[in-house]
Protein backbone atom coordinates (compact mmCIF):
# COMPACT_ATOMS: atom_id res chain seq x y z
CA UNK A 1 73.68 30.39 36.32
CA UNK A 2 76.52 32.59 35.44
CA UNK A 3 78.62 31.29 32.51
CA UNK A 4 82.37 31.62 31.63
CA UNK A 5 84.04 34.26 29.45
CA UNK A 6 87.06 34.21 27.30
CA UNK A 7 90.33 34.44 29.08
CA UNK A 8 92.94 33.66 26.57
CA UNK A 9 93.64 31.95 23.05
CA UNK A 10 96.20 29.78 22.02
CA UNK A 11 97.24 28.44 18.89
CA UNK A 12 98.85 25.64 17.62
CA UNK A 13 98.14 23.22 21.21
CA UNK A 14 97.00 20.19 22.09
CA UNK A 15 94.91 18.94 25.19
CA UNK A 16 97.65 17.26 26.83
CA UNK A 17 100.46 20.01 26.45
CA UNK A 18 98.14 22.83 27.11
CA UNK A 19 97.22 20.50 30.01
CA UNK A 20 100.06 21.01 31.82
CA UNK A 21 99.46 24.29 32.12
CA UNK A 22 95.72 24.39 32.77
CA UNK A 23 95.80 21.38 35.62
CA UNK A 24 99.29 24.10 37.37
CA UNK A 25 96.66 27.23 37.00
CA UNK A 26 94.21 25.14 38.89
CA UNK A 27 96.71 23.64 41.94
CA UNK A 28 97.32 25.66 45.26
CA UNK A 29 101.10 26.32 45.68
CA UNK A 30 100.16 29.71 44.17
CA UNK A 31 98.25 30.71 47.77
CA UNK A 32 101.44 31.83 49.21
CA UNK A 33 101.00 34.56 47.14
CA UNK A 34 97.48 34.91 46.26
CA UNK A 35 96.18 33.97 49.77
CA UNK A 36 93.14 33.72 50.07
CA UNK A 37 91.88 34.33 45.95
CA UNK A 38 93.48 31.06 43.85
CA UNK A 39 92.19 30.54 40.69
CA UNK A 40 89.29 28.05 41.01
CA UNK A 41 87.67 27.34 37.82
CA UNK A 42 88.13 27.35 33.79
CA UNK A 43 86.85 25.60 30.50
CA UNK A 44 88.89 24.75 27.46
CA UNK A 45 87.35 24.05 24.24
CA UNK A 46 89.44 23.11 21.56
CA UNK A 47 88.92 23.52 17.90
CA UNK A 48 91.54 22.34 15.17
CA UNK A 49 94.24 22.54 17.51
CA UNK A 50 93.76 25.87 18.53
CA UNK A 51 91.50 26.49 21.99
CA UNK A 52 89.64 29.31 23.60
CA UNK A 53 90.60 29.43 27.55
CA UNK A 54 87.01 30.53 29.32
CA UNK A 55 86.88 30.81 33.26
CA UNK A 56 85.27 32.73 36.09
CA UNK A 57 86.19 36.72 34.93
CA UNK A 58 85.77 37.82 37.99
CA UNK A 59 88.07 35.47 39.85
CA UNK A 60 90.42 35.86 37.42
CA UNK A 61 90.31 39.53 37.27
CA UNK A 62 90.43 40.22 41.46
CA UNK A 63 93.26 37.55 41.47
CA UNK A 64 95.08 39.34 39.18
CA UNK A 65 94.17 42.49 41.32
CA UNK A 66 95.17 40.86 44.36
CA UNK A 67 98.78 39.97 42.89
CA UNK A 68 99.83 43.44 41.91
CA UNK A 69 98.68 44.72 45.18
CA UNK A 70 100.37 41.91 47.31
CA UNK A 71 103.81 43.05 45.17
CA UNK A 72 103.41 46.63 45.59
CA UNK A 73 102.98 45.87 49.43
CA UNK A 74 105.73 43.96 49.77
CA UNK A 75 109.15 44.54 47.64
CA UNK A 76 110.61 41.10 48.02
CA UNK A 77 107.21 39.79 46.58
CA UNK A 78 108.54 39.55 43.24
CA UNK A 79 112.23 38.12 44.32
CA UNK A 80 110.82 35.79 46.41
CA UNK A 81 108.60 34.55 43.51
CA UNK A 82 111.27 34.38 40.93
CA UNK A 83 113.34 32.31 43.08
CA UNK A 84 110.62 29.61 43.58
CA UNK A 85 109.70 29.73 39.77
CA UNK A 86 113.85 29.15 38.92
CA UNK A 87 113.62 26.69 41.82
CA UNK A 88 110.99 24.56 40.23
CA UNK A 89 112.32 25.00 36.91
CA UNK A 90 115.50 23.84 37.63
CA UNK A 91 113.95 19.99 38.44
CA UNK A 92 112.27 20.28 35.52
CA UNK A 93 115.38 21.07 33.59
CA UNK A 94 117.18 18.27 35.22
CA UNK A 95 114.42 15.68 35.20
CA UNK A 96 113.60 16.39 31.54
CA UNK A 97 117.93 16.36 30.40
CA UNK A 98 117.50 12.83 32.18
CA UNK A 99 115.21 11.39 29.80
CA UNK A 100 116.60 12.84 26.95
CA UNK A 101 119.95 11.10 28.02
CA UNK A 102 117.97 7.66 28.38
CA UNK A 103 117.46 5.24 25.80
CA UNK A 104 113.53 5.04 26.21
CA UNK A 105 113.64 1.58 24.02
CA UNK A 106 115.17 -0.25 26.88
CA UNK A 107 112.89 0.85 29.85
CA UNK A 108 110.10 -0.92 30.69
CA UNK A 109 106.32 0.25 30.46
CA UNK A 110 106.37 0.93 34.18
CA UNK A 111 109.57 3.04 33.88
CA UNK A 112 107.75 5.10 31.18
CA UNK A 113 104.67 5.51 33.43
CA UNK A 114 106.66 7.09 36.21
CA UNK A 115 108.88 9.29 33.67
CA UNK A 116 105.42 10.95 32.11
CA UNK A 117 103.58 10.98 35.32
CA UNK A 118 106.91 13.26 36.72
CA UNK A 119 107.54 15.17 33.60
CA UNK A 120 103.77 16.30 33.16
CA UNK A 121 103.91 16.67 37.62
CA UNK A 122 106.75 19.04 37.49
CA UNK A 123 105.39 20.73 34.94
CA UNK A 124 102.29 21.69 36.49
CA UNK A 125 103.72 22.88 39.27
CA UNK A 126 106.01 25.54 37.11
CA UNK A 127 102.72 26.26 35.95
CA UNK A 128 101.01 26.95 39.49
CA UNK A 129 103.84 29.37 40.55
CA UNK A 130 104.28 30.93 36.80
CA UNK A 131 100.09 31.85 37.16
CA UNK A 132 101.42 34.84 39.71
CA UNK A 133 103.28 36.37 37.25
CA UNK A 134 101.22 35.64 34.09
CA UNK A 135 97.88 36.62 35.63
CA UNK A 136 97.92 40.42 36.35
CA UNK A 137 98.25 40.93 32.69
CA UNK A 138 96.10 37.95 31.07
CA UNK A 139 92.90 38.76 29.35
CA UNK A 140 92.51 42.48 30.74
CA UNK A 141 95.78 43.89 30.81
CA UNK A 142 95.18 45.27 34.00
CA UNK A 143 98.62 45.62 34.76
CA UNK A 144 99.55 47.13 32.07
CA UNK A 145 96.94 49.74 32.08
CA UNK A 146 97.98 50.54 35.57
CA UNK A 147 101.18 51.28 34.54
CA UNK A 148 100.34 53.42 31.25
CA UNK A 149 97.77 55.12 33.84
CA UNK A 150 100.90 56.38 36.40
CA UNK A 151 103.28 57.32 32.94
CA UNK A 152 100.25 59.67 31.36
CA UNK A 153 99.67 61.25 34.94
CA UNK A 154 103.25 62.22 34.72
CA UNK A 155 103.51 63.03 31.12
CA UNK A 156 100.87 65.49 32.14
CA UNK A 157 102.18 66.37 35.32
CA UNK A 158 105.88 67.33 33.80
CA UNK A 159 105.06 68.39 30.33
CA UNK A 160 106.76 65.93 28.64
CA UNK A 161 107.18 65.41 25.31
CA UNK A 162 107.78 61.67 24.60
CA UNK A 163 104.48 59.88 23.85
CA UNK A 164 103.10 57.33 27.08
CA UNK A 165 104.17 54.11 24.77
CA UNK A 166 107.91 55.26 24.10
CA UNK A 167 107.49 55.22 27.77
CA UNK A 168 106.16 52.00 28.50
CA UNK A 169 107.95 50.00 26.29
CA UNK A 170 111.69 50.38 27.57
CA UNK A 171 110.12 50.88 31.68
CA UNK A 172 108.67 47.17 31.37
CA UNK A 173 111.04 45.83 29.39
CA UNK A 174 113.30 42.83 31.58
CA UNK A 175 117.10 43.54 31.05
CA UNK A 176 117.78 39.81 31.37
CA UNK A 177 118.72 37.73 28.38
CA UNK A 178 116.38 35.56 27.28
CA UNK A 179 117.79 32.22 26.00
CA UNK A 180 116.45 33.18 22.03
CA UNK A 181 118.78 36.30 22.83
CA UNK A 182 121.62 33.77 23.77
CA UNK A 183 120.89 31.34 20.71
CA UNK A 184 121.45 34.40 18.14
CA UNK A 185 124.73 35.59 19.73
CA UNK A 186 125.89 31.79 19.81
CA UNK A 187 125.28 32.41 15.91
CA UNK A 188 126.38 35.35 15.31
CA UNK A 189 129.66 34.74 16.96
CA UNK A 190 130.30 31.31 15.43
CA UNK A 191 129.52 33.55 11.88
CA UNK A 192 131.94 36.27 12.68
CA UNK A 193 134.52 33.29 12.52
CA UNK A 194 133.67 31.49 9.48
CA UNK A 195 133.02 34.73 7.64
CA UNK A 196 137.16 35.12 8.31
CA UNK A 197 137.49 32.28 5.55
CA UNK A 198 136.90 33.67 2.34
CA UNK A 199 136.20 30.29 0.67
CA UNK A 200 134.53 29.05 3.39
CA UNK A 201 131.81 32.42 3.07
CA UNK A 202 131.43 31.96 -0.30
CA UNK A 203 130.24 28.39 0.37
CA UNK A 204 127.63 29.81 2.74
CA UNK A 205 126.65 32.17 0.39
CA UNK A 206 126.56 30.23 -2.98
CA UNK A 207 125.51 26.43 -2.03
CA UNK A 208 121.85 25.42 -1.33
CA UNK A 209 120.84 24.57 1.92
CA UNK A 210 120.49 20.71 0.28
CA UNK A 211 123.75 20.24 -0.45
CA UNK A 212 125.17 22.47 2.36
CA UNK A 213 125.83 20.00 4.99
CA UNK A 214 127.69 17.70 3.13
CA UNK A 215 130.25 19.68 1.69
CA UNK A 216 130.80 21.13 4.92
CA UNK A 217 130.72 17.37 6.20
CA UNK A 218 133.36 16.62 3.61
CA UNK A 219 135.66 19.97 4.03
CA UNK A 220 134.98 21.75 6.95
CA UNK A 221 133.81 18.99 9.36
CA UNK A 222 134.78 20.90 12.28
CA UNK A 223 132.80 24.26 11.68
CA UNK A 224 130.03 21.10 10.96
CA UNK A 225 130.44 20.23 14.60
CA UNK A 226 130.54 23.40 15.83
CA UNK A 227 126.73 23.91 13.79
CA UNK A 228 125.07 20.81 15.28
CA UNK A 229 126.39 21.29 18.52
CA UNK A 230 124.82 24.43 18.69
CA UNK A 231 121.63 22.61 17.14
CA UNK A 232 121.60 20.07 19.81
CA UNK A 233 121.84 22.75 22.65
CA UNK A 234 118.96 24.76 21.40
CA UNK A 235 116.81 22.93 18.81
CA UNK A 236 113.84 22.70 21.30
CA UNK A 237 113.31 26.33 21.64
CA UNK A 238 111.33 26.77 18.36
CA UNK A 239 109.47 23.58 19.23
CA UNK A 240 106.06 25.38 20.28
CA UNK A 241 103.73 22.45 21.90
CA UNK A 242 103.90 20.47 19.00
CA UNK A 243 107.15 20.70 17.07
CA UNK A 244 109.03 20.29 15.06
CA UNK A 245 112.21 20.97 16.82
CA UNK A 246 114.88 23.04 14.26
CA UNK A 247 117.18 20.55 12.20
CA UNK A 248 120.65 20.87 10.82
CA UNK A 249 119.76 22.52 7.99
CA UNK A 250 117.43 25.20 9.88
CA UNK A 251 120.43 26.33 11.15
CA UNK A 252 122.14 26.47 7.72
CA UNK A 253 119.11 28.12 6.39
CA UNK A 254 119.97 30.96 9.35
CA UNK A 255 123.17 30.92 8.97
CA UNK A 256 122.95 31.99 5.29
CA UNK A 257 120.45 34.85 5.70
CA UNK A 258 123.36 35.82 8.21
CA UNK A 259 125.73 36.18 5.78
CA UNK A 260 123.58 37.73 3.19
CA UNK A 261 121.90 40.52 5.55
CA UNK A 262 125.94 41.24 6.02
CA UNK A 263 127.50 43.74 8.81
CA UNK A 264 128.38 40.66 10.68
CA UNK A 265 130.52 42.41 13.29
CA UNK A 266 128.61 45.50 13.58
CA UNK A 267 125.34 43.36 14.66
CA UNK A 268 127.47 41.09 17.25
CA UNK A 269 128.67 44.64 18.84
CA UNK A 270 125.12 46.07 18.57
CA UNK A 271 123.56 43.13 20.66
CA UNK A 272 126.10 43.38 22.95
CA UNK A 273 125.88 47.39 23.53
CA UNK A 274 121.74 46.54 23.96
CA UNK A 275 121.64 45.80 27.36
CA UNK A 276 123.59 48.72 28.42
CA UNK A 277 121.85 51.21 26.87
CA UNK A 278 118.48 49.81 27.60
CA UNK A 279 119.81 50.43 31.36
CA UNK A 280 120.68 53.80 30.55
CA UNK A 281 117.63 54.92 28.81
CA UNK A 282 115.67 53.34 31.81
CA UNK A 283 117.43 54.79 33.94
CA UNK A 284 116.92 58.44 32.22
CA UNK A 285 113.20 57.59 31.63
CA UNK A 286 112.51 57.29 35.57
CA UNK A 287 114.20 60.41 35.81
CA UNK A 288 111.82 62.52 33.25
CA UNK A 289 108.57 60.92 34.92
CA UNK A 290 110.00 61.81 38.44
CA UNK A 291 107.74 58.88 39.75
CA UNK A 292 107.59 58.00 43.09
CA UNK A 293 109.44 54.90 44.85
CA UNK A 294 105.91 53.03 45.16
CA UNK A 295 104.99 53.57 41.34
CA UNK A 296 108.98 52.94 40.07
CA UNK A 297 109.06 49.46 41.57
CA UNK A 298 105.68 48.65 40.18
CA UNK A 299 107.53 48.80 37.07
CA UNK A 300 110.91 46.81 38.01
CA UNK A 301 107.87 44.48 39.32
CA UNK A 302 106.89 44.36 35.46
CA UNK A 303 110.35 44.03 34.51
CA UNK A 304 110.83 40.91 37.03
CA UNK A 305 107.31 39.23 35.94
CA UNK A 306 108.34 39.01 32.16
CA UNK A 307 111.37 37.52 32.84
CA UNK A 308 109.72 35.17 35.10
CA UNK A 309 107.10 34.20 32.41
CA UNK A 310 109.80 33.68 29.77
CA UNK A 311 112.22 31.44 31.97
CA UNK A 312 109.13 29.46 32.56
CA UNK A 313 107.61 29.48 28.91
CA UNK A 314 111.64 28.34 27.59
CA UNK A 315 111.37 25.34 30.64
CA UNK A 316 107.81 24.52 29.01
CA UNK A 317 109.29 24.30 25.74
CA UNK A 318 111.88 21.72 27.14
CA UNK A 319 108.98 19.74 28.58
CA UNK A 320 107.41 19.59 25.33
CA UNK A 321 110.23 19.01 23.31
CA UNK A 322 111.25 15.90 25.99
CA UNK A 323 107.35 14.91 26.49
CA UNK A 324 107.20 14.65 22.39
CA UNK A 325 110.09 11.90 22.78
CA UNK A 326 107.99 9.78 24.91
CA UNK A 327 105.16 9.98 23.19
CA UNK A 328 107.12 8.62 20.28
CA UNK A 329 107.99 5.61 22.12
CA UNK A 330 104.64 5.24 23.82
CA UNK A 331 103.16 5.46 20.34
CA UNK A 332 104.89 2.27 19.43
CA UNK A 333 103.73 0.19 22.98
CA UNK A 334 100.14 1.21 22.29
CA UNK A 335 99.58 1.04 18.70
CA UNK A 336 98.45 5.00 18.79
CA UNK A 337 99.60 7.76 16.59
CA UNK A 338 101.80 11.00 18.48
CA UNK A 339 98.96 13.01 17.77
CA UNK A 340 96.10 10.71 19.06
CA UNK A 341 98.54 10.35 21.99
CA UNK A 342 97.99 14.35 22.45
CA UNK A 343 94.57 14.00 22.72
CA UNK A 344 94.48 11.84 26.00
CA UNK A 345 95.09 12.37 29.61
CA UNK A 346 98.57 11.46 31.22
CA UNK A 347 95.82 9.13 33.43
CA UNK A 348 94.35 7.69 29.88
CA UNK A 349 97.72 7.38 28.30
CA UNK A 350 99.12 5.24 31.44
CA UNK A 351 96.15 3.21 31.09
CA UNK A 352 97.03 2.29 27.57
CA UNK A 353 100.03 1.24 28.36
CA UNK A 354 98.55 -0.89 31.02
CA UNK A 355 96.51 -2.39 28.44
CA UNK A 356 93.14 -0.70 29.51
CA UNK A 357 91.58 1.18 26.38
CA UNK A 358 89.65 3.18 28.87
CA UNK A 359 88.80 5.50 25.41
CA UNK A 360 87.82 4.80 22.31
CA UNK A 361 89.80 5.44 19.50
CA UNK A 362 86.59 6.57 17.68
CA UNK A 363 86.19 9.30 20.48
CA UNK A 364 89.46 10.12 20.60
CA UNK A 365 88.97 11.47 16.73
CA UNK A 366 86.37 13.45 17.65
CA UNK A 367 88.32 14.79 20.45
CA UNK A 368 90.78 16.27 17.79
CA UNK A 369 87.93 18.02 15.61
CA UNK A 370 86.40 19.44 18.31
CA UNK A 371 86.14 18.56 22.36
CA UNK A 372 85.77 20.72 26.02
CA UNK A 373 88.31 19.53 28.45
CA UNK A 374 87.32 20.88 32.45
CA UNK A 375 89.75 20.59 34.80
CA UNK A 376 88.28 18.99 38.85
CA UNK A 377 91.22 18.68 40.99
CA UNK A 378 93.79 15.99 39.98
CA UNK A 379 90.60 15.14 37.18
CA UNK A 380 89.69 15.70 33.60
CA UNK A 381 86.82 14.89 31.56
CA UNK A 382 86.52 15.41 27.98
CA UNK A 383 83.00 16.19 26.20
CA UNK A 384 82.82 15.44 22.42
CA UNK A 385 79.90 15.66 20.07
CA UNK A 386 76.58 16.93 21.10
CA UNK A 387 77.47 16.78 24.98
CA UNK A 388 80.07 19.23 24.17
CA UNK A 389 78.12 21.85 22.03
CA UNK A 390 75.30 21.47 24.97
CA UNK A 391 77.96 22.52 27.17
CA UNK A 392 79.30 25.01 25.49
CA UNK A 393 75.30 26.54 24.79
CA UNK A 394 75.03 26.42 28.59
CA UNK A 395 78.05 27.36 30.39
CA UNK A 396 79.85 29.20 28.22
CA UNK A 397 79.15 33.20 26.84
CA UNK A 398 80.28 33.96 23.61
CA UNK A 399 81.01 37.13 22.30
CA UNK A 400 79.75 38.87 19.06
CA UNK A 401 82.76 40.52 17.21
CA UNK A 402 81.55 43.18 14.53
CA UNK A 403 83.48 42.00 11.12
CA UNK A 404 83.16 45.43 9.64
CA UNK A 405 85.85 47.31 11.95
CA UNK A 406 88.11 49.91 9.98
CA UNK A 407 89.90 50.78 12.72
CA UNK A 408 91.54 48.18 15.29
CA UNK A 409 92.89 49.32 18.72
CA UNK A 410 95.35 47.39 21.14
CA UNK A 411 98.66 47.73 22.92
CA UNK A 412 101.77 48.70 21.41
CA UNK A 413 104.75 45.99 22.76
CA UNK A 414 107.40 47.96 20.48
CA UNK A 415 106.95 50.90 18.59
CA UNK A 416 107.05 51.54 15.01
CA UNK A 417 104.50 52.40 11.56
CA UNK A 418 104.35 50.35 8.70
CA UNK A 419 101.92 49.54 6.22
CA UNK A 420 101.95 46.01 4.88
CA UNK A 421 99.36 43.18 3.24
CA UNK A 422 97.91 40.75 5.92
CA UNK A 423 98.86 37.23 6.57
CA UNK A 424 96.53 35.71 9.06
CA UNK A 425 98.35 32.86 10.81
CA UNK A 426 96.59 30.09 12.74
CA UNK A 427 99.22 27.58 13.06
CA UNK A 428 102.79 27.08 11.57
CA UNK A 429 101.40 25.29 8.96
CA UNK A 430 99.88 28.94 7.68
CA UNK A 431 103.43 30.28 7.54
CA UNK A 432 104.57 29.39 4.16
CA UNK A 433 102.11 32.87 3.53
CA UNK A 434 104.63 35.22 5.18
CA UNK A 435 106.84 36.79 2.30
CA UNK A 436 108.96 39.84 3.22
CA UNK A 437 107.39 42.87 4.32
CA UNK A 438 104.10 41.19 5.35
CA UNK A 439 101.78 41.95 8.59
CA UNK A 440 101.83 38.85 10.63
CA UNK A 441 98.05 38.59 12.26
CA UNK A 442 97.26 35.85 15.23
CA UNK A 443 95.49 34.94 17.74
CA UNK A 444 99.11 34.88 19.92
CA UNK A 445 102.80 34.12 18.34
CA UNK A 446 104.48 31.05 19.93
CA UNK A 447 108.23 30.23 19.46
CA UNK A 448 107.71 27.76 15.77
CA UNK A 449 106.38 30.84 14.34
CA UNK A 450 109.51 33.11 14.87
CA UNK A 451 110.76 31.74 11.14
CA UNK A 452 107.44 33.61 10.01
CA UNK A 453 108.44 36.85 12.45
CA UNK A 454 111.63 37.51 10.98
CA UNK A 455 110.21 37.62 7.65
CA UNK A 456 107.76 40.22 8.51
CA UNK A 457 107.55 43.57 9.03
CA UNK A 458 105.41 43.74 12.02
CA UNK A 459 103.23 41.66 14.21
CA UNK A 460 99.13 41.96 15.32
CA UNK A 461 97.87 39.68 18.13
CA UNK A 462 94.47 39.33 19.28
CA UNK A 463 95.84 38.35 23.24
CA UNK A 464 98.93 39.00 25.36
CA UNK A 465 100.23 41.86 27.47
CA UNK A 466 103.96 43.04 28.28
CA UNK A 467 105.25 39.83 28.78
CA UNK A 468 103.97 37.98 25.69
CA UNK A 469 106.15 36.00 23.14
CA UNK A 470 104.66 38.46 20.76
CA UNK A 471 105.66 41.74 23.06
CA UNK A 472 109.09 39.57 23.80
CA UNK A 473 110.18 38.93 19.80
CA UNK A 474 109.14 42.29 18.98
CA UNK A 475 111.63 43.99 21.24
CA UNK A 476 114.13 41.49 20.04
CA UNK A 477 113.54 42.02 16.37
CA UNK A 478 112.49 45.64 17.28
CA UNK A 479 109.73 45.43 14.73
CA UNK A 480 106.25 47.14 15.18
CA UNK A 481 104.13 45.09 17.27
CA UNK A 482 100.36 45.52 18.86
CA UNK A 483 99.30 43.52 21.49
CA UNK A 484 95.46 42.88 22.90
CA UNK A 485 93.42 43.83 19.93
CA UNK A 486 90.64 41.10 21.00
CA UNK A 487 89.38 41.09 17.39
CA UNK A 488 92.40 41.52 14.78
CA UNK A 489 92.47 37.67 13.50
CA UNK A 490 89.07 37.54 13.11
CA UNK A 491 88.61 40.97 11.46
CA UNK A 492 91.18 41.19 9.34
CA UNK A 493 91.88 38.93 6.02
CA UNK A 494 94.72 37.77 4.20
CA UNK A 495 95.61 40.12 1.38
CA UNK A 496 93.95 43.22 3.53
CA UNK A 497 96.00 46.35 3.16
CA UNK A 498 96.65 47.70 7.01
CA UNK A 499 98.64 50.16 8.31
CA UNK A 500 100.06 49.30 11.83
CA UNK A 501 100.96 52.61 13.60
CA UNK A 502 102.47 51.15 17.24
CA UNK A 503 103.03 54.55 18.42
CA UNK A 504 99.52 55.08 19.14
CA UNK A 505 98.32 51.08 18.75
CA UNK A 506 95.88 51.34 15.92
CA UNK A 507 95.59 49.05 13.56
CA UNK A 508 93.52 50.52 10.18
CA UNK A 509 92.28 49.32 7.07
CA UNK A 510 93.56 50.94 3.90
């Protein structure tokens, strides 16, 4: 019987979020642009909230073939998709601002059933479209070897001088805004102002964070206002699958380091001068490869697809944020903690609130130290205990990493050489380690880790291609970051003394 190999990691997830996605992977709106490969089958196993993703390697791999041939055929491909995925997104935007509007107390059990059977629904089907664009580069990084492939051929062909990553990281690299992007200048901006009142930046400077917000509350209750609104607009985006979302005095927190990293106006005119001369280098870059028309759209294709995958990773966040607020009041209908909650199906969760325990909440421990969830259809099933590690001994192949590597190669996502200690992050509950100057090492970077990411000096990631949150933060923070090393979280140990050189994508032990 052939058995499943690793696809992807993620960290800091929980059955039902990572659900979402894993039921949309497995649906069939995606076979308008697949037709006829879909992805058919996959295994999660989950292990102290983190899970290894294991499927079919071949299907995965010729459907990821199959999608960057179908958009190199076809130059609407990639419009065409985009559209749909903003289409979709946009009802779960709405749907998900309408129960965040809605006092959840008042609504019956009934009410709540429909809102989490729609909210998880729409969800899934963001999911099924978003696969096109996330799976040409997932697990293999086939896409992104094609595209360092055509760049080296031309290096070669033109004598060029620039290395193939200097290359590759500004020609896939989406000139669109991302709403993180949008969040900062929001900040910055609302800094330039009160860093025009003397006292007023001396307060930011001086008072802790603790006693921040109600001085400000008691003097300056406007520029207050002005704080939380922003907080209320985009809190959720650092929520991850679990949370928490930022608070009031996250914000102060950031607004402080503003003030004390300084050049306020300089970095507000910087961010907006980015987008231009990303154009413009682009633009000179195609002209030093001389590519052809065929191989230059494969990489606008690149540029569209990681835009695409981070409008519908910031929707996902939204979902989460909104799905954690009915868990919340489910918790209190069913007499089950948020996190047991996260450990059910939508289906088992509505049949708690029907007042069918269809799972025990014995099992449903067990589920959280250490379960398989497979995916049939509209169905789930969960294996715990020995039925799971039988499973796992059966179906799935595991692969032997050797711990004594020296030398650790992946992609480079933004270029750069520093040499820092190792912090090996499994969660955001691991990031008190990152102090300044660190090397942040994971499995993947999700969005509550970013308060780690700005404190260090460069990122390693076991998983993830070009359009990865770690790839995406890099470029933002334009910090060193390598991408796909497979092996880096498990090699590597907090303390170790690495030097990351993302100009050539090695990782080495000093």
């Amino acid at each position: 019987m052939k058995k499943y190999q690793l696809l992807h990691r993620e960290i800091a997830v929980s059955p039902l979020t990572l659900g979402i996605i894993h039921r949309g992977f497995h649906h069939k709106l995606q076979l308008k642009y697949t037709a006829p490969i879909y992805f058919k089958n996959s295994v999660i196993v989950y292990k102290d909230l983190c899970c290894d993703w294991y499927g079919d390697i071949d299907n995965f791999r010729d459907l990821g073939f199959k999608i960057i041939a179908n958009a190199q055929a076809d130059l609407k491909f990639r419009d065409r998709l985009l559209q749909e995925t903003i289409k979709i997104g946009q009802r779960s935007w709405n749907f998900d601002k309408k129960i965040n509007q809605t006092n959840l107390r008042k609504l019956n059990n009934r009410q709540l059933i429909n809102y989490l059977t729609k909210l998880c629904d729409l969800g899934s089907d963001l999911c099924d479209i978003g696969m096109v664009a996330a799976a040409p580069d997932v697990a293999f990084n086939n896409f992104s070897k094609r595209l360092k492939k055509i760049i080296i051929g031309a290096i070669r062909r033109h004598k060029l001088s620039r290395s193939d990553n200097d290359y590759f990281n500004i020609l896939t690299t989406s000139g669109q805004g991302s709403l993180s992007q949008e969040e900062n200048i929001t900040l910055i901006k609302l800094a330039v102002e009160i860093s025009k009142n003397k006292n007023l930046l001396k307060l930011f400077k001086d008072q802790p964070v603790s006693e921040l917000e109600m001085v400000l509350n008691t003097n300056y209750k406007e520029i207050l206002n002005k704080i939380l609104r922003i907080k209320n607009k985009y809190q959720w985006l650092s929520f991850g699958h679990l949370g928490p979302a930022k608070d009031s005095s996250d914000y102060l927190e950031d607004f402080k380091n503003i003030f004390n990293e300084g050049k306020i106006n300089r970095k507000l005119i910087a961010i907006r001068q980015e987008k231009k001369e990303l154009l413009e280098k682009q633009s000179q870059y195609f002209q030093e490869l001389q590519l052809s028309e065929a191989e230059e759209q494969l990489f606008k294709t690149a540029q569209n697809f990681s835009y695409n995958k981070a409008y519908r990773y910031d929707t996902l966040l939204y979902t989460y944020f909104t799905l954690d607020k009915l868990l919340r009041e489910i918790s209190k209908r069913v007499s089950l903690g948020v996190n047991d909650l996260r450990f059910l199906s939508p289906e088992e969760i509505v049949s708690f609130l029907k007042s069918r325990e269809v799972v025990k909440r014995s099992d449903i421990k067990e589920r959280q130290k250490f379960c398989i969830v497979i995916i049939r259809g509209k169905g789930v099933r969960y294996f715990i205990g020995s039925q799971a590690n039988n499973y796992l001994k059966n179906n799935i192949k595991m692969e032997r990493i050797r711990k004594n590597m020296t030398v650790i190669h992946g992609m480079a996502a933004y270029l750069g050489r520093v040499t820092g200690r190792v912090k090996v992050i499994a969660s955001s509950r691991d990031m008190f380690k990152v102090k300044e100057g660190d090397i942040l090492v994971a499995s993947q970077t999700t969005p509550d880790l970013v308060p780690a990411m700005k404190k260090a000096a460069a990122f390693v990631t076991d998983i993830g291609g070009i359009t990865s949150h770690a790839a995406i933060v890099a470029r933002e923070m334009k910090k060193p970051c390598i991408i796909g090393t497979k092996v880096a979280s498990q090699v590597l140990k907090d303390h170790d003394l690495i030097e990351v050189n993302a100009n050539e994508g090695d990782v080495m032990k000093l």
